[in-house]
Structures are given as structure tokens and as C-alpha cells.
N, C-alpha and C. Protein backbone atom coordinates (compact mmCIF):
# COMPACT_ATOMS: atom_id res chain seq x y z
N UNK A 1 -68.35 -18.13 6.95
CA UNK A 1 -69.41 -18.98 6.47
C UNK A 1 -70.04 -18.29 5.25
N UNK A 2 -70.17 -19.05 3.90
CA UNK A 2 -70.41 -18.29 2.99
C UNK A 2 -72.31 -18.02 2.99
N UNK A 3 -72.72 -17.68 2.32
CA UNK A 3 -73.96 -17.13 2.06
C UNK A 3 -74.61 -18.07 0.84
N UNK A 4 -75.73 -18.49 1.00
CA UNK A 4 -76.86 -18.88 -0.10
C UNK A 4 -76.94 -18.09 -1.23
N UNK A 5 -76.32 -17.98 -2.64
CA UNK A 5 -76.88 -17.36 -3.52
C UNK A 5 -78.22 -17.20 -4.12
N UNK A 6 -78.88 -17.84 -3.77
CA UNK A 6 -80.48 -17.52 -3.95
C UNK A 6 -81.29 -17.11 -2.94
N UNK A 7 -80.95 -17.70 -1.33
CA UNK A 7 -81.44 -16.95 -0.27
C UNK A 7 -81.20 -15.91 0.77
N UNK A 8 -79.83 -16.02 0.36
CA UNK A 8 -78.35 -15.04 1.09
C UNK A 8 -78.70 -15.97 2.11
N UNK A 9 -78.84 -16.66 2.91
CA UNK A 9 -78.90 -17.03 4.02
C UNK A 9 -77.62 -17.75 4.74
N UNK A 10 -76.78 -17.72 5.10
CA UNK A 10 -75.59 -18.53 5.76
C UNK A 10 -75.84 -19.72 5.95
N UNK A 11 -74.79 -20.27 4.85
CA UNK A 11 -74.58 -21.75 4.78
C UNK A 11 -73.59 -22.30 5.11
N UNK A 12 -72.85 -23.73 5.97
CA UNK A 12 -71.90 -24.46 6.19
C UNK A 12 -71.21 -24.68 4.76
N UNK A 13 -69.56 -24.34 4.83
CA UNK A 13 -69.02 -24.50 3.53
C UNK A 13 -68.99 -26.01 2.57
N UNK A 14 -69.38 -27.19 3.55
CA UNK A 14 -69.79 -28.11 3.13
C UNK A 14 -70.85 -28.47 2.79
N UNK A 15 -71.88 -28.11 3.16
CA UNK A 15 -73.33 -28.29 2.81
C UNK A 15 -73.74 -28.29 1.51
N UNK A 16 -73.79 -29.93 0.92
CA UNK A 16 -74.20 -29.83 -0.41
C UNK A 16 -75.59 -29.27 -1.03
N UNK A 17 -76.81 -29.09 -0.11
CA UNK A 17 -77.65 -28.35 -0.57
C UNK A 17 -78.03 -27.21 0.72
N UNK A 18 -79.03 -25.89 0.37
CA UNK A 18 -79.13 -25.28 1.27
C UNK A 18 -80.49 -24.91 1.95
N UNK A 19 -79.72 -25.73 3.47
CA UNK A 19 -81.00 -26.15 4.44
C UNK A 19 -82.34 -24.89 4.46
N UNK A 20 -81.99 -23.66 3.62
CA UNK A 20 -83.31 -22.65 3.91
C UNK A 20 -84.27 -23.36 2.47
N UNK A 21 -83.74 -23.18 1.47
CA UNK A 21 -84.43 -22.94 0.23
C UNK A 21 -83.87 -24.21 -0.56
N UNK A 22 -83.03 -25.37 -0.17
CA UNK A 22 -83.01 -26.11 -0.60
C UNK A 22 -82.36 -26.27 -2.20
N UNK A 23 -81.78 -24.94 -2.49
CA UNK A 23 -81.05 -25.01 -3.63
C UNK A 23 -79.49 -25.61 -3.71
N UNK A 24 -79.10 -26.71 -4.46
CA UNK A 24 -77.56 -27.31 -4.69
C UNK A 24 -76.90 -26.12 -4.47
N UNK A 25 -75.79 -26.63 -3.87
CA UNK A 25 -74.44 -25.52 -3.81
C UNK A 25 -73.40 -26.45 -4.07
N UNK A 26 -73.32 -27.60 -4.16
CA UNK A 26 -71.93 -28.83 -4.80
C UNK A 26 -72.40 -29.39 -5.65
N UNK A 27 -71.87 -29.78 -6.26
CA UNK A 27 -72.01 -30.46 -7.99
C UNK A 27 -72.11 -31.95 -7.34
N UNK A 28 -73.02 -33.01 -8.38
CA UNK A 28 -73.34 -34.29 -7.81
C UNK A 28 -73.62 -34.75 -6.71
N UNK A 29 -73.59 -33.87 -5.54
CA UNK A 29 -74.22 -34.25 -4.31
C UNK A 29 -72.91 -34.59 -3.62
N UNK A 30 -71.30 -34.03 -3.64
CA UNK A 30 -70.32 -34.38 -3.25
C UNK A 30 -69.94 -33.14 -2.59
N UNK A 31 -69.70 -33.14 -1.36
CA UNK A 31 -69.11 -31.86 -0.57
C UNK A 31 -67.41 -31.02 -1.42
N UNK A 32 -66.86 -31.88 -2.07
CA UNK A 32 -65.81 -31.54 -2.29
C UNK A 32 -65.74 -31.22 -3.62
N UNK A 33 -67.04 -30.87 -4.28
CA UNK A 33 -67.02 -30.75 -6.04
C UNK A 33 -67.94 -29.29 -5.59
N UNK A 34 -66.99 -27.92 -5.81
CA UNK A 34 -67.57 -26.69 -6.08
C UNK A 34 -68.41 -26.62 -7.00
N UNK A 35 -69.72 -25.63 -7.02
CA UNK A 35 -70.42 -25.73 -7.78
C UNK A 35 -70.46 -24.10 -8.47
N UNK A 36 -70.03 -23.57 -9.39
CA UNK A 36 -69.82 -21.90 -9.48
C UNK A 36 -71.10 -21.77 -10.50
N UNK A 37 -71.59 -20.90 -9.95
CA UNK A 37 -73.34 -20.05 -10.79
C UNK A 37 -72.62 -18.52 -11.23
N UNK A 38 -73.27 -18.18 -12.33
CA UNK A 38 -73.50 -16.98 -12.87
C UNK A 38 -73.77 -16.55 -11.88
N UNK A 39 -73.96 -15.12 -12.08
CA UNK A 39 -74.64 -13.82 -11.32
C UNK A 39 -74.92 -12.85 -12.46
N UNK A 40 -76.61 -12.65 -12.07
CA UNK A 40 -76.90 -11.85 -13.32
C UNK A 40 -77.27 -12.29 -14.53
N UNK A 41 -76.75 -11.56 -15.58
CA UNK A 41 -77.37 -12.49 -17.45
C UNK A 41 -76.13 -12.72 -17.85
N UNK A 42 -74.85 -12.31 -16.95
CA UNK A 42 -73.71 -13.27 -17.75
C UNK A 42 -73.56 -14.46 -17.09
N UNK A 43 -73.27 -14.88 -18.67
CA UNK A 43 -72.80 -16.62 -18.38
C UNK A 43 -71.58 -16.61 -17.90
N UNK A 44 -70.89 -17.94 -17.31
CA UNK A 44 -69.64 -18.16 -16.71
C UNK A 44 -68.68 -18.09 -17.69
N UNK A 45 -68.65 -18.71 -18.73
CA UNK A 45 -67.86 -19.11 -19.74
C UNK A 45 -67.06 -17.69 -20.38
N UNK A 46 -67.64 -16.24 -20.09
CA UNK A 46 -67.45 -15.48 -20.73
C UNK A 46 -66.35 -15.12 -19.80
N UNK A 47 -65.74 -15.54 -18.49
CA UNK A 47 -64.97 -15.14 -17.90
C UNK A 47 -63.87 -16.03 -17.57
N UNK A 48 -64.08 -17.09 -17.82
CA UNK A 48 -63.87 -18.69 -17.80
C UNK A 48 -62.38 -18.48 -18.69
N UNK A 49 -61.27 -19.03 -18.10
CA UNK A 49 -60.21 -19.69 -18.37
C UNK A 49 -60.19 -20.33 -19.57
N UNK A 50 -60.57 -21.53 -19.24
CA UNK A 50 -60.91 -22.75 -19.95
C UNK A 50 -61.83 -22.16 -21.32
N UNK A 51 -62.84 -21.74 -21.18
CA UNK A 51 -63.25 -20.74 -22.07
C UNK A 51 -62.32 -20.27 -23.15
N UNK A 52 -61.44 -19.32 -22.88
CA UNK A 52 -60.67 -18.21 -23.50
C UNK A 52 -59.33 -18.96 -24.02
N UNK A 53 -59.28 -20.29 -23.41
CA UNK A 53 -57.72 -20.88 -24.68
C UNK A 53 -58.14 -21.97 -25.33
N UNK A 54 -59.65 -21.95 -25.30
CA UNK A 54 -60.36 -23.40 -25.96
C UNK A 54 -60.26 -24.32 -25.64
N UNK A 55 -60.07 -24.88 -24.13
CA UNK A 55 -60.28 -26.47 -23.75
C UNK A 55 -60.92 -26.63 -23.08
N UNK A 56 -62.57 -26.13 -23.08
CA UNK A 56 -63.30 -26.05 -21.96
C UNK A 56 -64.03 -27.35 -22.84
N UNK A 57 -64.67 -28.57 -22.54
CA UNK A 57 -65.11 -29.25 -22.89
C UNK A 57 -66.94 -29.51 -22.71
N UNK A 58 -67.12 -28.58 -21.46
CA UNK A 58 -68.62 -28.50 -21.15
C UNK A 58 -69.20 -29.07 -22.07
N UNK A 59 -70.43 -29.13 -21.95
CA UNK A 59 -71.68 -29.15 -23.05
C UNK A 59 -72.26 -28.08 -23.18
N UNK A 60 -72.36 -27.32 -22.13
CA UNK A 60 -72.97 -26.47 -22.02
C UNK A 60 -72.76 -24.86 -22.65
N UNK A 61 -71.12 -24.74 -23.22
CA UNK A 61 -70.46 -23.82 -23.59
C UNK A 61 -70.83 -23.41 -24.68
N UNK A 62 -70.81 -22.54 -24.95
CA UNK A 62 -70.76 -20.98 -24.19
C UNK A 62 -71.86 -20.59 -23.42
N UNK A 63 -73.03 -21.33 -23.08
CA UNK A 63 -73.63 -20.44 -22.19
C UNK A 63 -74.07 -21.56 -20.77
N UNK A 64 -72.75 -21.37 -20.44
CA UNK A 64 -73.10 -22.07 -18.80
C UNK A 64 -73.62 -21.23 -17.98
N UNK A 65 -74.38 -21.64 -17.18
CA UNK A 65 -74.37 -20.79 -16.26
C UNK A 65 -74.57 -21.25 -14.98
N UNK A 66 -73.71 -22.65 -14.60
CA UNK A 66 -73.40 -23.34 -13.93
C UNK A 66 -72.51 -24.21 -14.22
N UNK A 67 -71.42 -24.29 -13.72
CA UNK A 67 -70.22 -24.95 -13.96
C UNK A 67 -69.29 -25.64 -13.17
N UNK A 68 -68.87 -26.83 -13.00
CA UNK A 68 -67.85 -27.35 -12.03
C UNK A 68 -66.55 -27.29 -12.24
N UNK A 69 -66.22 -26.65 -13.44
CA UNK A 69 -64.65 -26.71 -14.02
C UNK A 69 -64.04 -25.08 -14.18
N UNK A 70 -65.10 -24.48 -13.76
CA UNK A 70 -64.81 -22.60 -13.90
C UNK A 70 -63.87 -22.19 -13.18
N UNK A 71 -63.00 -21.39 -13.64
CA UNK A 71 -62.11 -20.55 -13.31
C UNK A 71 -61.74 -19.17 -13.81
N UNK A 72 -61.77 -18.32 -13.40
CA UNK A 72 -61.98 -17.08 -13.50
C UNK A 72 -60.69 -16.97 -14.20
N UNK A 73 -60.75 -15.81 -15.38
CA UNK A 73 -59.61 -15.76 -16.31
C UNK A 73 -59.27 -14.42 -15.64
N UNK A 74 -60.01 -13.83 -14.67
CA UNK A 74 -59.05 -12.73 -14.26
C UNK A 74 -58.19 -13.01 -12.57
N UNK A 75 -57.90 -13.93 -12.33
CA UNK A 75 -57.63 -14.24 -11.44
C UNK A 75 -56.01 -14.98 -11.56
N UNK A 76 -55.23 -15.05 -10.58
CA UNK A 76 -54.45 -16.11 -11.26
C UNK A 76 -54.14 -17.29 -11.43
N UNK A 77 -53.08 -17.88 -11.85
CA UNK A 77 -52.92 -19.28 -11.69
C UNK A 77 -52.34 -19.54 -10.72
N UNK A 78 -53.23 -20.96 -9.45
CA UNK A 78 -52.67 -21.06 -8.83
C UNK A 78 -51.16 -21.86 -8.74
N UNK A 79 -50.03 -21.46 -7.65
CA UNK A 79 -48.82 -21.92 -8.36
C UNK A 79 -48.38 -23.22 -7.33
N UNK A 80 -48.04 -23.67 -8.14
CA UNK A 80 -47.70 -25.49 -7.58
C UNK A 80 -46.36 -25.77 -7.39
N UNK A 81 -45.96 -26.41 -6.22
CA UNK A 81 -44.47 -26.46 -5.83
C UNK A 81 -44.03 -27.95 -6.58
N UNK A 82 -43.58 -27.60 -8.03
CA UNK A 82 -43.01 -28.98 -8.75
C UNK A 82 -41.93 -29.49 -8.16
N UNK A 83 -41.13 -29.30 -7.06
CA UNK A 83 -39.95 -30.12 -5.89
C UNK A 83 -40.93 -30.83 -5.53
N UNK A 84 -42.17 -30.33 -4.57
CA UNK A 84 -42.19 -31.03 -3.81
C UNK A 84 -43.29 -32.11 -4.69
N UNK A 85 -44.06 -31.75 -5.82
CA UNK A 85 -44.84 -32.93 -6.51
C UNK A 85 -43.66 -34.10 -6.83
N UNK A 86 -42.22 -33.54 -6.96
CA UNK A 86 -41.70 -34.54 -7.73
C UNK A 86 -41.22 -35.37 -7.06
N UNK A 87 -40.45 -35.20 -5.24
CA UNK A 87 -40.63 -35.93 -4.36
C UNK A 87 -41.68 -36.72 -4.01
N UNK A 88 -42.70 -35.97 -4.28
CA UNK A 88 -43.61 -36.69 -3.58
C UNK A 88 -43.93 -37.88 -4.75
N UNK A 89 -43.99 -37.76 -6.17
CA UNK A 89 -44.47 -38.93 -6.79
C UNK A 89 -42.96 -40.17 -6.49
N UNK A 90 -41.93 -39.53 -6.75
CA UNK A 90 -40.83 -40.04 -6.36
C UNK A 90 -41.10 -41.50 -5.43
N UNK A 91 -41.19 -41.04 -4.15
CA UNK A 91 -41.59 -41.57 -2.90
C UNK A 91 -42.91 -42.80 -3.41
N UNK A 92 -43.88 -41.83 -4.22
CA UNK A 92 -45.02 -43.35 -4.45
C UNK A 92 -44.41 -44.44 -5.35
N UNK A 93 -43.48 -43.90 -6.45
CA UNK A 93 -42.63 -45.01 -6.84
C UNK A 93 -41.99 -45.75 -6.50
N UNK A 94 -41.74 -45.38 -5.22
CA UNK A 94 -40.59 -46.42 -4.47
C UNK A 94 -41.38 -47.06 -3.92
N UNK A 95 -42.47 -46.66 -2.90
CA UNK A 95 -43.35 -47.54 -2.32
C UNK A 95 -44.55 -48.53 -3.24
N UNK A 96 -44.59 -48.31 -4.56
CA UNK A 96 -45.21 -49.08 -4.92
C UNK A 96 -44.50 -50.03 -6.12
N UNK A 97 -43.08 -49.84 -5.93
CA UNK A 97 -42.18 -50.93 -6.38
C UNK A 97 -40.97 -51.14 -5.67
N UNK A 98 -41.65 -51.55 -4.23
CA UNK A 98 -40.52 -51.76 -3.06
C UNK A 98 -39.96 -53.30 -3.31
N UNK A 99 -41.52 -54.09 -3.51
CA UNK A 99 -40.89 -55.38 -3.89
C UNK A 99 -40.12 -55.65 -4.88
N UNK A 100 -39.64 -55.40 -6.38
CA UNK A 100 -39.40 -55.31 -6.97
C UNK A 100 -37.58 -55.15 -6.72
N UNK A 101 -37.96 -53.87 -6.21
CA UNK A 101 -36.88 -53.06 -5.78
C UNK A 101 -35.77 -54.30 -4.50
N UNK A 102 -36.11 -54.62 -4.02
CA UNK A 102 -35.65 -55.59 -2.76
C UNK A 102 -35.13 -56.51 -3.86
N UNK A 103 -36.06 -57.01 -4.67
CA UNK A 103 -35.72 -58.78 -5.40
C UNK A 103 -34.51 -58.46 -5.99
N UNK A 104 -34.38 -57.19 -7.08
CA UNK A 104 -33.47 -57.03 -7.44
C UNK A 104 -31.84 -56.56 -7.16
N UNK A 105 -32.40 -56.01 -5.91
CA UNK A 105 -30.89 -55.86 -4.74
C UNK A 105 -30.18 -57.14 -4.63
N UNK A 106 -31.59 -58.14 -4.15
CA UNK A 106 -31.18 -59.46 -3.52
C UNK A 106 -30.38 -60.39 -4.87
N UNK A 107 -30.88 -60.36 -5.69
CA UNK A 107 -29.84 -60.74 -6.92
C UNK A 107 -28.80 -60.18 -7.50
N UNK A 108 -28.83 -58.56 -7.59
CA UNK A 108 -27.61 -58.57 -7.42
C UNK A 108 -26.44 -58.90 -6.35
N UNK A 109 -27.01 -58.44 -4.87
CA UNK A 109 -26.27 -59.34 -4.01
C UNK A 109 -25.49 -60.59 -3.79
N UNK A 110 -26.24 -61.86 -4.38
CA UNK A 110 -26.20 -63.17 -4.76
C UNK A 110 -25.39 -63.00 -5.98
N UNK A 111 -25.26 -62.20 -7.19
CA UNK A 111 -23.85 -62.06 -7.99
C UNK A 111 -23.25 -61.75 -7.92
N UNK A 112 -22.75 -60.73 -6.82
CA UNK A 112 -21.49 -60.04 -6.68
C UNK A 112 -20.92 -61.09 -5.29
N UNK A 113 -21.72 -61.60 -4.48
CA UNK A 113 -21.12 -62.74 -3.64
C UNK A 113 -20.61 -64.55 -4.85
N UNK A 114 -21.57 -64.12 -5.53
CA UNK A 114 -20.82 -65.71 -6.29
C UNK A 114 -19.79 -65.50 -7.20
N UNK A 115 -19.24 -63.96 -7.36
CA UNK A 115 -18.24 -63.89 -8.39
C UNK A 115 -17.25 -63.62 -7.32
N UNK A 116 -17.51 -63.13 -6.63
CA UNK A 116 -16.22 -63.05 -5.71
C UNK A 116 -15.61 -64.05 -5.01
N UNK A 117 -15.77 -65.14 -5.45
CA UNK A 117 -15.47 -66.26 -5.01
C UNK A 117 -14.61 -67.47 -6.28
């Protein structure tokens, strides 16, 4: 269970604000949008990814010191299994042009039965 950065107090990892001191810990009031704060007088940005190859778009840049898009440039990238993204979009293509997919079986079906005749 992580800790309150302003009260240390132990907070539920979902808890968009915190029940001691009432300070945000999720961005927009959404359990699933991290909210990353400075610590200290450095800003985020100075450690920030996005920061350091120029596509950080903030407004706030260079001196955030609250951010929903931060990622630590000393950390790594996390690594993504492109098989299984490509199955997997694969699969939504088929299911979201199943009909399609059928009509055009069914006509070719219907031409290879009327030429064979």
C-alpha cells in the first residue's frame, strides 16, 4: 500500500484523493490516470523521457511539477510483446469484418458453383 506524499499516511492504490489530508493522487479524478509529483525543487521534466527527445507536449514544460505523462529517463523502456499485439489486432480485424468476410466467401462460393456447371 503506497504512502501519501504530503502526509506519508497509507493510501489504497486506487484512491483518487487522500482520505487523511485530502490531497489528489490521480489525475482528473480517474483511478486509472497516475498522477507523478516532484520531490523537492526538482521539476519532473528534468528527468522525464519525453522531456529529453523533445515530445513532451505539456504546457507546463519545463517546469512541471506534476505530470500525467512522466517517465523517468533513467529507467527503462517497458518491452511489449509485438506477436502477441499483432495477433491480437489480427483477431479484432476479423471480428470486426466477420460480416464482410462471410458475404464474400458466400459469393465466391456461388461462382465457383455456377462455373462449374
Amino acid at each position: 500500500m503506497p504512502n501519501c506524499p504530503r502526509c506519508h499516511q497509507p493510501v489504497k492504490t486506487q484512491a483518487v484523493t487522500c482520505p487523511h489530508c485530502g490531497l489528489v493522487l490521480k489525475a482528473h479524478g480517474h483511478p486509472g490516470i497516475p498522477l507523478h509529483r516532484a520531490t523537492g525543487e526538482e521539476y519532473l521534466c528534468d528527468s522525464c523521457t519525453y522531456h529529453a527527445d523533445d515530445t513532451c507536449t505539456y504546457p507546463q514544460r519545463p517546469f512541471a511539477r506534476e505530470c500525467t505523462l512522466y517517465h523517468n529517463s533513467s529507467q527503462p523502456e517497458p518491452e511489449l510483446n509485438p506477436r502477441h499485439d499483432r495477433s491480437k489486432s489480427l483477431r479484432l480485424w476479423f471480428e470486426r469484418n466477420l460480416t464482410w468476410l462471410i458475404l464474400v466467401g458466400l459469393i465466391l462460393l456461388s461462382l465457383l458453383i455456377s462455373l462449374s456447371r
